[in-house]
N, C-alpha and C. Protein backbone atom coordinates (compact mmCIF):
# COMPACT_ATOMS: atom_id res chain seq x y z
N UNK A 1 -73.10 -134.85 -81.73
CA UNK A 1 -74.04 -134.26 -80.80
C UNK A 1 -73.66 -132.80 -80.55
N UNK A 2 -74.51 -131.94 -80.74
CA UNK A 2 -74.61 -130.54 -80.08
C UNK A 2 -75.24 -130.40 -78.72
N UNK A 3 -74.87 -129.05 -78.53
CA UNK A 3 -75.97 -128.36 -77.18
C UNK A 3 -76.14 -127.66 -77.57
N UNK A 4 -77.96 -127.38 -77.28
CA UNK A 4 -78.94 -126.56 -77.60
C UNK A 4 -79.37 -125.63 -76.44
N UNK A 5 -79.15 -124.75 -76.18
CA UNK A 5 -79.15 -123.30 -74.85
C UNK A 5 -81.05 -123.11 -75.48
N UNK A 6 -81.71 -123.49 -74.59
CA UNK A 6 -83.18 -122.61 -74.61
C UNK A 6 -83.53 -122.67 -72.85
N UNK A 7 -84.94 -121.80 -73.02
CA UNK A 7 -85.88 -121.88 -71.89
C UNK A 7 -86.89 -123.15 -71.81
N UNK A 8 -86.93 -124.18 -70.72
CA UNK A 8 -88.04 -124.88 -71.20
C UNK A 8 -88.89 -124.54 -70.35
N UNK A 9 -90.45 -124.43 -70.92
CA UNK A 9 -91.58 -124.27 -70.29
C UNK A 9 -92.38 -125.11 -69.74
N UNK A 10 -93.05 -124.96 -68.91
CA UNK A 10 -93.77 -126.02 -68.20
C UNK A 10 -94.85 -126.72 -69.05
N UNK A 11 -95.01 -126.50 -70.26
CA UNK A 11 -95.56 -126.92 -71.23
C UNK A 11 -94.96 -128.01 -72.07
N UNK A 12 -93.62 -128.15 -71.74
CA UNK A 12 -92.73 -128.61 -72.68
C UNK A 12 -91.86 -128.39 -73.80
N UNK A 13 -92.61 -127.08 -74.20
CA UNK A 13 -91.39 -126.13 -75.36
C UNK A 13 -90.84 -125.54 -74.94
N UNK A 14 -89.68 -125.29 -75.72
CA UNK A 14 -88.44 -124.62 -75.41
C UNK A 14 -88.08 -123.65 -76.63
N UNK A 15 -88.10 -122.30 -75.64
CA UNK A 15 -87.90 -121.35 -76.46
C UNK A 15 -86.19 -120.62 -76.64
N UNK A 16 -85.47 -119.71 -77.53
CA UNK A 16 -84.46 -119.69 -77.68
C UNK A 16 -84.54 -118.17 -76.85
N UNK A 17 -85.73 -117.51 -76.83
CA UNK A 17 -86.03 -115.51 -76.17
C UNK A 17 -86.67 -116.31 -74.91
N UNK A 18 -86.57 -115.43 -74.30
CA UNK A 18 -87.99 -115.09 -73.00
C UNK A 18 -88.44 -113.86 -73.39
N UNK A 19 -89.19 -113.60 -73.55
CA UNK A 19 -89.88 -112.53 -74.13
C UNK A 19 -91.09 -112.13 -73.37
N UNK A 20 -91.91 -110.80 -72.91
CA UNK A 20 -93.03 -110.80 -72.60
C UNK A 20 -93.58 -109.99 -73.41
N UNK A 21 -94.66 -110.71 -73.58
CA UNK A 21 -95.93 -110.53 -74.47
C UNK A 21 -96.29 -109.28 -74.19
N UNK A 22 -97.09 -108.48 -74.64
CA UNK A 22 -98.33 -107.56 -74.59
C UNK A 22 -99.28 -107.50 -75.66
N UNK A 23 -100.07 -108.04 -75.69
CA UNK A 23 -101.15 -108.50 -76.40
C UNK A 23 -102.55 -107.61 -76.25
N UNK A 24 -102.73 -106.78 -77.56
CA UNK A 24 -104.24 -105.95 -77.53
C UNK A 24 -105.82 -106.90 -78.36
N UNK A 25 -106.85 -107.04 -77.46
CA UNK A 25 -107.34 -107.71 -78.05
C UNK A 25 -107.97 -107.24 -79.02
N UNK A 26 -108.39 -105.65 -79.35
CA UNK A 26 -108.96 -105.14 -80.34
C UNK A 26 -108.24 -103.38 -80.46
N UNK A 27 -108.37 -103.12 -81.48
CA UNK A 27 -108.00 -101.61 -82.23
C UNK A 27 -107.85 -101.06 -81.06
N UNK A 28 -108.89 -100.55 -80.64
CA UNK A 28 -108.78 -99.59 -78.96
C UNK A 28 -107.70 -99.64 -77.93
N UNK A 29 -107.44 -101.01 -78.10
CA UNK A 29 -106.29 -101.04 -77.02
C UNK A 29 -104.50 -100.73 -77.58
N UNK A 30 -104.62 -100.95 -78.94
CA UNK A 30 -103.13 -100.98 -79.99
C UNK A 30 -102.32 -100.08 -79.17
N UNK A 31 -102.77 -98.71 -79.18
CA UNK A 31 -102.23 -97.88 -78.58
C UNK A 31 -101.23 -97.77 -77.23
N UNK A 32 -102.16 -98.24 -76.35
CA UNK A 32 -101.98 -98.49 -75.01
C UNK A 32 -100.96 -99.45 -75.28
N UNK A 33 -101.21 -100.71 -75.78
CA UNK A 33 -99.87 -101.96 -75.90
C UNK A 33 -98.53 -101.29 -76.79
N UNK A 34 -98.96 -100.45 -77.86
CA UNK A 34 -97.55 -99.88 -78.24
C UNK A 34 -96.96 -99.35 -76.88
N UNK A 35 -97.33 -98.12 -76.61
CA UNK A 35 -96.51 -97.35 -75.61
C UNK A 35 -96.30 -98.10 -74.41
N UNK A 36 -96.88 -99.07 -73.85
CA UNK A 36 -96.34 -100.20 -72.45
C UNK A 36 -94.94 -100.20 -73.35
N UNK A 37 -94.81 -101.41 -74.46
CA UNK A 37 -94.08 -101.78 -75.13
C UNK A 37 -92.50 -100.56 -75.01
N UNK A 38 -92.86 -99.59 -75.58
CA UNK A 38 -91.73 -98.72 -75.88
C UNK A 38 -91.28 -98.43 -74.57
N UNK A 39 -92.19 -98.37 -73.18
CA UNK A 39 -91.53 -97.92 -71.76
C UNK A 39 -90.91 -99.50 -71.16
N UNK A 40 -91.07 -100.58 -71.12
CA UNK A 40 -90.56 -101.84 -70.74
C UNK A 40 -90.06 -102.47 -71.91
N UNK A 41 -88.45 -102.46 -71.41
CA UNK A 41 -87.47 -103.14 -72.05
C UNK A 41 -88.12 -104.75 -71.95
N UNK A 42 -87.38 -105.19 -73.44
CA UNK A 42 -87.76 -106.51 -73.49
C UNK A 42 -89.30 -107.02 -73.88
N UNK A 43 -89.81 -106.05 -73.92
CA UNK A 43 -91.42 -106.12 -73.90
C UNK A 43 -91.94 -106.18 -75.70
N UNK A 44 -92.74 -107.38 -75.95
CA UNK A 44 -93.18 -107.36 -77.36
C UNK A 44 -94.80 -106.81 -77.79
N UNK A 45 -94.91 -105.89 -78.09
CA UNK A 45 -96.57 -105.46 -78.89
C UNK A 45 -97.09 -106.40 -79.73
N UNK A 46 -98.11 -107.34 -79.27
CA UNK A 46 -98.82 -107.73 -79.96
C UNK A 46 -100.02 -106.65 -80.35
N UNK A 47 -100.58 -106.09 -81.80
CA UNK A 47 -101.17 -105.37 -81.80
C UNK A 47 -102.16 -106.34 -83.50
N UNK A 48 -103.43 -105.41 -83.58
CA UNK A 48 -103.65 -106.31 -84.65
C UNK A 48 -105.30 -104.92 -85.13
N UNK A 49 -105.80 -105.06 -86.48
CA UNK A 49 -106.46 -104.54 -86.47
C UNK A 49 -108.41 -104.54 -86.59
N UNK A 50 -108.17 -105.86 -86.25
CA UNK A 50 -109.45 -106.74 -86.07
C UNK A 50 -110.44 -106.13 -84.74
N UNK A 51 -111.70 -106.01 -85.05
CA UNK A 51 -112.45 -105.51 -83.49
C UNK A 51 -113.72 -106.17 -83.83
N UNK A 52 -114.94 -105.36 -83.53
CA UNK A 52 -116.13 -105.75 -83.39
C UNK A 52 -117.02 -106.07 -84.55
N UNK A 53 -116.61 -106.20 -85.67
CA UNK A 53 -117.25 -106.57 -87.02
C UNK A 53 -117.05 -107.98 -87.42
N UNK A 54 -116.29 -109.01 -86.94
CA UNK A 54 -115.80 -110.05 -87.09
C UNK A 54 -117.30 -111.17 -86.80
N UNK A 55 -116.93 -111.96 -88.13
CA UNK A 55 -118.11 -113.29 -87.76
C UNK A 55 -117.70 -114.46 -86.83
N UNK A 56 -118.20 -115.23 -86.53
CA UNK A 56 -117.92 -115.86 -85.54
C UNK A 56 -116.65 -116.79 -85.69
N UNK A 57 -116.36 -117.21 -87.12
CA UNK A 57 -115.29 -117.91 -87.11
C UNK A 57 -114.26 -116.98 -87.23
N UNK A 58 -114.37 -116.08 -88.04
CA UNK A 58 -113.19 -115.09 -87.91
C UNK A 58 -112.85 -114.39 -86.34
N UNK A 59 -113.68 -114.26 -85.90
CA UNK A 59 -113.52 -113.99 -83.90
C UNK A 59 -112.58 -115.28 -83.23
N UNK A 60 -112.83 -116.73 -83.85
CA UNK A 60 -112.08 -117.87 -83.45
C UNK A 60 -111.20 -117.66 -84.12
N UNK A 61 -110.29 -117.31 -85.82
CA UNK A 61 -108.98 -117.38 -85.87
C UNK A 61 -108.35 -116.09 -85.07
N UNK A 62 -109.64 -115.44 -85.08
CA UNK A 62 -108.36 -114.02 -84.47
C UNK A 62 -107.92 -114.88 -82.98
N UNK A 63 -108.97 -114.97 -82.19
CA UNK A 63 -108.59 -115.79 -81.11
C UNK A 63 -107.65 -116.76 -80.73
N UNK A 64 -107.83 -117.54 -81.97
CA UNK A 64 -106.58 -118.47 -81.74
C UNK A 64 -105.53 -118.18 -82.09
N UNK A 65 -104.92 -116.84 -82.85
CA UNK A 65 -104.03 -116.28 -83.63
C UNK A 65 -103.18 -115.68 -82.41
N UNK A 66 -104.08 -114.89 -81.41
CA UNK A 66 -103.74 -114.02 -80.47
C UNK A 66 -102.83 -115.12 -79.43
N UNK A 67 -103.69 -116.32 -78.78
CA UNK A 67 -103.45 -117.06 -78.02
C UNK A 67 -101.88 -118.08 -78.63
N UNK A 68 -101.65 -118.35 -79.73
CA UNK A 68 -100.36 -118.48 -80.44
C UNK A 68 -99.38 -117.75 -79.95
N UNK A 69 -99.74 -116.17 -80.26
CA UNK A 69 -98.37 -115.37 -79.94
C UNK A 69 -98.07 -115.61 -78.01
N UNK A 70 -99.50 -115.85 -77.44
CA UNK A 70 -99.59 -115.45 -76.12
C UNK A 70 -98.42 -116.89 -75.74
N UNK A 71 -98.37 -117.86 -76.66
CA UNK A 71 -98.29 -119.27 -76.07
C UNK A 71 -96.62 -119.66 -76.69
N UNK A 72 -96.28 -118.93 -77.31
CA UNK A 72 -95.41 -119.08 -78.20
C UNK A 72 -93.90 -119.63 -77.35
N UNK A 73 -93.32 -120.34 -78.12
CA UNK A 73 -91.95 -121.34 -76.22
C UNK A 73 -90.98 -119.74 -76.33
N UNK A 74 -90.79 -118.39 -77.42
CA UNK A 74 -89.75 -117.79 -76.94
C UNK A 74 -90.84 -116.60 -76.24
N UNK A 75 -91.91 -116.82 -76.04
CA UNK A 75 -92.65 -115.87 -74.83
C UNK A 75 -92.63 -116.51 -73.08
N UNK A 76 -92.03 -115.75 -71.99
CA UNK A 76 -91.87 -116.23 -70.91
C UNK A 76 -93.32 -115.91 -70.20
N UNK A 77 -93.92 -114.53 -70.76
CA UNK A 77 -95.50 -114.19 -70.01
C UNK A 77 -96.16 -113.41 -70.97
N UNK A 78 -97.31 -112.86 -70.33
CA UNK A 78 -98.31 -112.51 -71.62
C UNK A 78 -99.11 -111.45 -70.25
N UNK A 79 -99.15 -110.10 -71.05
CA UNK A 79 -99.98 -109.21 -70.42
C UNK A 79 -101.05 -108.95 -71.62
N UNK A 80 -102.56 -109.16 -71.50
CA UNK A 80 -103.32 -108.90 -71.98
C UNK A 80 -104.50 -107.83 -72.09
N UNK A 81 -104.07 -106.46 -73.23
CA UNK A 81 -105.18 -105.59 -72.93
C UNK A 81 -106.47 -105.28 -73.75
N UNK A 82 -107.00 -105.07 -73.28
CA UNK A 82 -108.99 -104.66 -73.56
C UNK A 82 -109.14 -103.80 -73.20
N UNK A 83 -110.00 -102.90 -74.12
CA UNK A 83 -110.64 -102.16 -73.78
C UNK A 83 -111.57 -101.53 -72.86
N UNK A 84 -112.57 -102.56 -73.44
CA UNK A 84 -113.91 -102.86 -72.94
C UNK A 84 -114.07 -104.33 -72.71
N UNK A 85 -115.25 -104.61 -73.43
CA UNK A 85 -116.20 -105.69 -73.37
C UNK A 85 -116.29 -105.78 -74.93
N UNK A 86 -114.73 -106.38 -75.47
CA UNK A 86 -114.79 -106.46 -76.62
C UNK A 86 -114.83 -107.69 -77.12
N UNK A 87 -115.14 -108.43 -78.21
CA UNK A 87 -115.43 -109.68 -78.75
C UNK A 87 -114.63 -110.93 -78.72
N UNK A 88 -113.18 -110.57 -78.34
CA UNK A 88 -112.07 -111.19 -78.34
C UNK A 88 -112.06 -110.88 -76.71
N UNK A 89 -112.45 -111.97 -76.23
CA UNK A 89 -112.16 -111.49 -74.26
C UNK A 89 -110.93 -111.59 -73.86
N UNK A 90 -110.35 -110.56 -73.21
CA UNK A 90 -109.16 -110.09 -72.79
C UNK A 90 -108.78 -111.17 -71.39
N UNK A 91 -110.02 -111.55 -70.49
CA UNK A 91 -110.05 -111.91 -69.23
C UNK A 91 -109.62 -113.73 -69.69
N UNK A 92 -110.57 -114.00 -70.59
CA UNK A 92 -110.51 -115.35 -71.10
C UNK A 92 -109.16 -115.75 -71.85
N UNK A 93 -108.69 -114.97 -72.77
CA UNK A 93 -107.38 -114.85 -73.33
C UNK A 93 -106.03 -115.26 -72.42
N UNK A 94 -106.23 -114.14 -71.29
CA UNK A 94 -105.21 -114.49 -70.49
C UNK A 94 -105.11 -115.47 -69.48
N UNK A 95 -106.54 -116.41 -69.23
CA UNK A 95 -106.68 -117.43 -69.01
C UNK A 95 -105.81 -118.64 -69.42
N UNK A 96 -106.59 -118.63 -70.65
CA UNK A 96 -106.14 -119.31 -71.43
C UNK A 96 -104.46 -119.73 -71.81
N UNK A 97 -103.71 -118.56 -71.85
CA UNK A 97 -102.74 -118.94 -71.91
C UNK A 97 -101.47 -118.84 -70.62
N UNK A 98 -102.65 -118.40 -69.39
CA UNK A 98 -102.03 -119.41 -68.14
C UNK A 98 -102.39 -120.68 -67.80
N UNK A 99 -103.45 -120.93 -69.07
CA UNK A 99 -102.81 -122.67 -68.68
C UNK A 99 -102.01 -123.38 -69.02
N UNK A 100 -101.10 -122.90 -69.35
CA UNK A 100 -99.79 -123.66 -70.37
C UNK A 100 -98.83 -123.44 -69.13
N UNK A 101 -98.73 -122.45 -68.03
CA UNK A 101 -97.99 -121.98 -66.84
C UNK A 101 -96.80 -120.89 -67.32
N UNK A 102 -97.79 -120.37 -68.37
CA UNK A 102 -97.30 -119.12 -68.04
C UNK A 102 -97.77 -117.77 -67.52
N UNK A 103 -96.87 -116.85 -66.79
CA UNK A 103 -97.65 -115.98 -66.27
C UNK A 103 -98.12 -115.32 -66.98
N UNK A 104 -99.47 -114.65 -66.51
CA UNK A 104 -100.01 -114.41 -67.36
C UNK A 104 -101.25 -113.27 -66.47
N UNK A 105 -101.37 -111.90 -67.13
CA UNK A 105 -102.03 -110.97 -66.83
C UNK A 105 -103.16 -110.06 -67.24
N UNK A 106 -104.03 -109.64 -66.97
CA UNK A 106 -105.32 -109.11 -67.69
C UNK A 106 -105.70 -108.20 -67.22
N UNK A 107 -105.61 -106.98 -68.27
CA UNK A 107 -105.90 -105.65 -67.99
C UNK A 107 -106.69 -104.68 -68.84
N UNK A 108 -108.15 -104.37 -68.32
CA UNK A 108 -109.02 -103.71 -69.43
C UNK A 108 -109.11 -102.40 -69.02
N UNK A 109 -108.81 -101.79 -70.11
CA UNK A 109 -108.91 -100.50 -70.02
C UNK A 109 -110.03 -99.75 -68.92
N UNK A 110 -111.04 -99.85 -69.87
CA UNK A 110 -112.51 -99.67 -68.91
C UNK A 110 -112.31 -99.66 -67.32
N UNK A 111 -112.12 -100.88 -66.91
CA UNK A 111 -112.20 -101.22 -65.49
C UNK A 111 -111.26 -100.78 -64.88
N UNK A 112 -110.13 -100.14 -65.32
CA UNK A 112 -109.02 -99.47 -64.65
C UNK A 112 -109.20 -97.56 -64.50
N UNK A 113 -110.25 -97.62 -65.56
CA UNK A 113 -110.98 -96.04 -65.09
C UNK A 113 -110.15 -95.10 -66.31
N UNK A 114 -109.95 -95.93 -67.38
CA UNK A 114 -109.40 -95.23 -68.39
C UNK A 114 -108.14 -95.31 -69.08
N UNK A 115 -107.44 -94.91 -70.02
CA UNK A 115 -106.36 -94.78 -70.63
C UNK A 115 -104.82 -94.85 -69.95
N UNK A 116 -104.80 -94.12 -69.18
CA UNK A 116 -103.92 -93.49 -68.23
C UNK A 116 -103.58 -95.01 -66.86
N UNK A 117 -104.66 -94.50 -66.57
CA UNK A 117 -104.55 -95.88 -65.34
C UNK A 117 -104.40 -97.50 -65.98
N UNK A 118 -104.81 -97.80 -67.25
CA UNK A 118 -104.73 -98.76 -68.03
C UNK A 118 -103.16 -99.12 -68.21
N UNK A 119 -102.78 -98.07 -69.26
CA UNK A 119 -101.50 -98.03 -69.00
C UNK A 119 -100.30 -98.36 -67.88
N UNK A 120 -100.46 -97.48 -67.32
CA UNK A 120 -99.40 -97.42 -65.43
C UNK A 120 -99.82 -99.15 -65.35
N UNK A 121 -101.05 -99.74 -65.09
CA UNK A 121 -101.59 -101.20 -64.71
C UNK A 121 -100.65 -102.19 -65.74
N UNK A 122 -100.13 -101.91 -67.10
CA UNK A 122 -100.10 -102.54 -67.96
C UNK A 122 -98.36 -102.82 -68.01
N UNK A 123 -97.82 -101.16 -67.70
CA UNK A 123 -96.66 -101.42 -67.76
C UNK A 123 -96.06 -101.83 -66.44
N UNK A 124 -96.66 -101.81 -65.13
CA UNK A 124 -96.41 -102.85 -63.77
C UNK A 124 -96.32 -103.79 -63.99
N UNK A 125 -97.32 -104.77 -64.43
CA UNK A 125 -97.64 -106.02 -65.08
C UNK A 125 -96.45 -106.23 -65.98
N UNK A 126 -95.70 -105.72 -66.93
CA UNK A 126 -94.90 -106.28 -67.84
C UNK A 126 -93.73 -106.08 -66.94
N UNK A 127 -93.41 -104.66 -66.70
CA UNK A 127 -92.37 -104.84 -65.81
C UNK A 127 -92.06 -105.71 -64.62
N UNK A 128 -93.03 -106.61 -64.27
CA UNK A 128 -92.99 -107.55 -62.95
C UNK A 128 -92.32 -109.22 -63.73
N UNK A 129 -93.29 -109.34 -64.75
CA UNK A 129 -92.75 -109.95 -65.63
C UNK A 129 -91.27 -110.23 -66.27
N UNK A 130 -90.89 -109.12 -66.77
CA UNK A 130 -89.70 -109.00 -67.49
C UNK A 130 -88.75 -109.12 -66.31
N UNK A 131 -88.66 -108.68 -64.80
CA UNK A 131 -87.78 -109.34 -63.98
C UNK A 131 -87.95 -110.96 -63.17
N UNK A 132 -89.05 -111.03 -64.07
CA UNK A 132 -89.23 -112.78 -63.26
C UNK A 132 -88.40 -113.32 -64.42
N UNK A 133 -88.63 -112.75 -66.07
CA UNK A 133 -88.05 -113.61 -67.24
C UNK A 133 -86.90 -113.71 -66.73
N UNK A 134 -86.29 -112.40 -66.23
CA UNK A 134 -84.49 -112.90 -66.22
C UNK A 134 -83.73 -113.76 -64.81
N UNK A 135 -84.56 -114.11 -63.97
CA UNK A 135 -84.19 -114.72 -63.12
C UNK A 135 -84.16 -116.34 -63.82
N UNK A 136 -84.78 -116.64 -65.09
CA UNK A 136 -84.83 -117.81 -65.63
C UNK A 136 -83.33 -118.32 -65.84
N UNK A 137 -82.90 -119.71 -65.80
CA UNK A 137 -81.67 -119.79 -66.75
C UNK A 137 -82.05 -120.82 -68.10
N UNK A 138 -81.40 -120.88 -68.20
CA UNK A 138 -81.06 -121.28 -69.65
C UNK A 138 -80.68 -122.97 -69.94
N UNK A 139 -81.64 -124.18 -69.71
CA UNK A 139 -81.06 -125.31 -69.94
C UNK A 139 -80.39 -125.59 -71.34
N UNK A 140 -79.69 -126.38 -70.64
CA UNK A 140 -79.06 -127.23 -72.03
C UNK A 140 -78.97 -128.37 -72.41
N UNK A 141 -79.56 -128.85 -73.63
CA UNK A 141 -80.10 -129.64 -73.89
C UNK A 141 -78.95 -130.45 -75.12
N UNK A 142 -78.88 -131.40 -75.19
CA UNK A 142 -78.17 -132.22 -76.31
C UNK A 142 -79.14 -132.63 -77.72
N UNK A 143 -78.57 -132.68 -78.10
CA UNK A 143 -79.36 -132.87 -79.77
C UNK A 143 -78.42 -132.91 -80.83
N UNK A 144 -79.31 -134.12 -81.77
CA UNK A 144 -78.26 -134.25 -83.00
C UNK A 144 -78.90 -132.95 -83.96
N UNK A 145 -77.92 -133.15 -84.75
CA UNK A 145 -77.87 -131.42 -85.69
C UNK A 145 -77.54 -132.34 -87.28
């Protein structure tokens, strides 16, 4: 028998990171999620180059592709940004993967009055995050190897 050191989630997986997400749902936002990313330690860029040309099933793998990383056991939360009113919903996204109980945040560019304010909104949000991840500890679990 070993011990296995992870996070378990209220979902039931157990991840080996806590990690927080930042997740862009289309091209427009890449930007914005890089640079959150580079100012909050600990912070992962989900970025991707898929937007408004997508058919409907390809809108569902991107969707479910996005919601994977959002859901993933070594992610502890998930900040989600949009642009606009883009095809891949930013609001629904981060829904979605607070129902697994993780935290989970939604921030569209647009409605924050632009680039700038998007940002500052985006990297609060991760940074609030990334000090809830480390208050986590670390169970340990037994398992054969």
């Amino acid at each position: 028998m070993s011990e296995f050191l992870g996070y378990e989630r209220e979902d039931g997986s157990i991840g080996i990171r806590n990690h927080v997400a930042i997740i862009s749902t289309a091209p427009y936002a890449n930007d914005t999620v890089k640079r959150a990313a580079d100012i909050v330690e600990n912070a992962v860029p989900i970025t991707h180059p898929l937007g408004r040309c997508q058919t409907k099933p390809d809108v569902f793998q991107t969707y479910r592709t996005l919601l994977g990383y959002g859901t993933h056991p070594n992610v502890y939360g998930t900040v989600v940004v949009a642009h606009a009113g883009e095809i891949v919903d930013g609001d629904e996204l981060a829904e979605d993967v607070a129902e697994t109980g993780r935290p989970s945040e939604s921030v569209n560019i647009h409605r924050e009055k632009g680039v700038m304010n998007g940002l500052k909104t985006t990297v609060n949000a991760a940074k609030d995050m990334v000090q809830e991840a480390a208050t986590r500890t670390v169970s340990v679990r037994t398992c054969r190897i």
